[in-house]
Protein backbone atom coordinates (compact mmCIF):
# COMPACT_ATOMS: atom_id res chain seq x y z
CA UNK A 1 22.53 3.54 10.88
CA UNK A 2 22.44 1.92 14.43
CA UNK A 3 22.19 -2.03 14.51
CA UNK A 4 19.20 -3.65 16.47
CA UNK A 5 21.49 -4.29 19.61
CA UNK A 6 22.34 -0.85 19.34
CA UNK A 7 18.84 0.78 19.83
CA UNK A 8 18.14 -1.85 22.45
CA UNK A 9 21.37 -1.17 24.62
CA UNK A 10 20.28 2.81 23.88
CA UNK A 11 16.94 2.46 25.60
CA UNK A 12 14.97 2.50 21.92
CA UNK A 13 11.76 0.54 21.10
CA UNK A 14 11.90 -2.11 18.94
CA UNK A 15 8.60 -2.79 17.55
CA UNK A 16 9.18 -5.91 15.59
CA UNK A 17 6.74 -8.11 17.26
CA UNK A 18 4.22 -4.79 16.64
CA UNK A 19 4.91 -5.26 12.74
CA UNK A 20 4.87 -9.17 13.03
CA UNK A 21 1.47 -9.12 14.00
CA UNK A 22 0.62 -6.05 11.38
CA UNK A 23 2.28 -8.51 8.82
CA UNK A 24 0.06 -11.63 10.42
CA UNK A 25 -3.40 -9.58 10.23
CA UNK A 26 -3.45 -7.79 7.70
CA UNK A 27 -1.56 -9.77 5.16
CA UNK A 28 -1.84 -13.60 6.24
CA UNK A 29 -4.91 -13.78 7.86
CA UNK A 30 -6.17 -11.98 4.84
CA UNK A 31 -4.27 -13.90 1.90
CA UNK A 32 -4.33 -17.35 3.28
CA UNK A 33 -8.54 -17.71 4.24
CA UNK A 34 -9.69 -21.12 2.58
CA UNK A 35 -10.92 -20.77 -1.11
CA UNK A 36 -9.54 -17.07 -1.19
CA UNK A 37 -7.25 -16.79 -4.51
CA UNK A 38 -5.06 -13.99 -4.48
CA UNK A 39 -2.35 -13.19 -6.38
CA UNK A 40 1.15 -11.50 -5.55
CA UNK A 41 -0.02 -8.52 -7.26
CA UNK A 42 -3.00 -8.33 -5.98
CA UNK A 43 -1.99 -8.77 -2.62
CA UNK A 44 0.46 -6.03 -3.15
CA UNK A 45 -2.37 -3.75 -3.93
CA UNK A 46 -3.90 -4.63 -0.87
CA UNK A 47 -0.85 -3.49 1.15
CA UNK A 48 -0.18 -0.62 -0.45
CA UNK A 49 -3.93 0.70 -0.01
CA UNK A 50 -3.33 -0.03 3.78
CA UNK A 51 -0.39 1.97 3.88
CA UNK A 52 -1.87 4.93 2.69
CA UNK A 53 -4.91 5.11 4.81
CA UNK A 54 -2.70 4.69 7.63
CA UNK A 55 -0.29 7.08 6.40
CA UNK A 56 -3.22 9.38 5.82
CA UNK A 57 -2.37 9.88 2.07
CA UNK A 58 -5.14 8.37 0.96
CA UNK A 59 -7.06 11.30 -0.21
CA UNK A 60 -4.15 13.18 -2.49
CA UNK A 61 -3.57 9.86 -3.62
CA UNK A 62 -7.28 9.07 -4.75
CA UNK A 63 -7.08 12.59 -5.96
CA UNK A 64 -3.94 11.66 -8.24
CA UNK A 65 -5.28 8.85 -9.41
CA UNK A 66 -9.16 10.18 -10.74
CA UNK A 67 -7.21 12.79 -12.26
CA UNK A 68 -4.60 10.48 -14.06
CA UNK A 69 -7.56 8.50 -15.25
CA UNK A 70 -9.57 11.12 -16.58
CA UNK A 71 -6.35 12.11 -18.32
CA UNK A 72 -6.03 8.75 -20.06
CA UNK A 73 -9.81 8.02 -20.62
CA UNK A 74 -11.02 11.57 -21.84
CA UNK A 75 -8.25 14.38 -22.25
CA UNK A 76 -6.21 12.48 -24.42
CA UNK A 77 -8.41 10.58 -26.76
CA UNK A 78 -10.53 13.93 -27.74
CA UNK A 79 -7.40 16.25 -28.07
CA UNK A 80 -6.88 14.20 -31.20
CA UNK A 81 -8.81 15.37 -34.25
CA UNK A 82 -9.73 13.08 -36.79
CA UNK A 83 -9.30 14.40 -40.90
């Protein structure tokens, strides 16, 4: 794996300042408005839901996750029979 100085001296783009202001927009801005109470996980959520749309996995994940639920909430508690 090449070090920072590496990529630079190579020519590469380093996009921290890019992912600074990602991290400053989307998370700050977001987590630290006046009278907004978020947690860590929640705020975690957050992120990951914003990686996925712009990963453009949203969809097969949504798709996982109504199928998982259904799973949990129908499949499995009427595959049990009662005596």
């Amino acid at each position: 794996m090449m070090l920072c100085g590496e990529l630079l001296a190579a020519g590469a783009p380093i996009a921290s300042g890019e992912i600074e202001g990602a991290r400053r927009h989307l998370i700050c801005d977001r987590v630290e408005v006046s009278g907004a109470r978020w947690s860590l996980q929640r705020a975690e959520a957050v992120m990951q839901l914003h990686a996925l749309v712009a990963n453009g996995d949203i969809e097969s994940n949504w798709q996982y996750h109504e199928l998982s639920e259904h799973e949990r909430n129908h499949d499995l508690r009427y595959s049990v029979r009662q005596a």
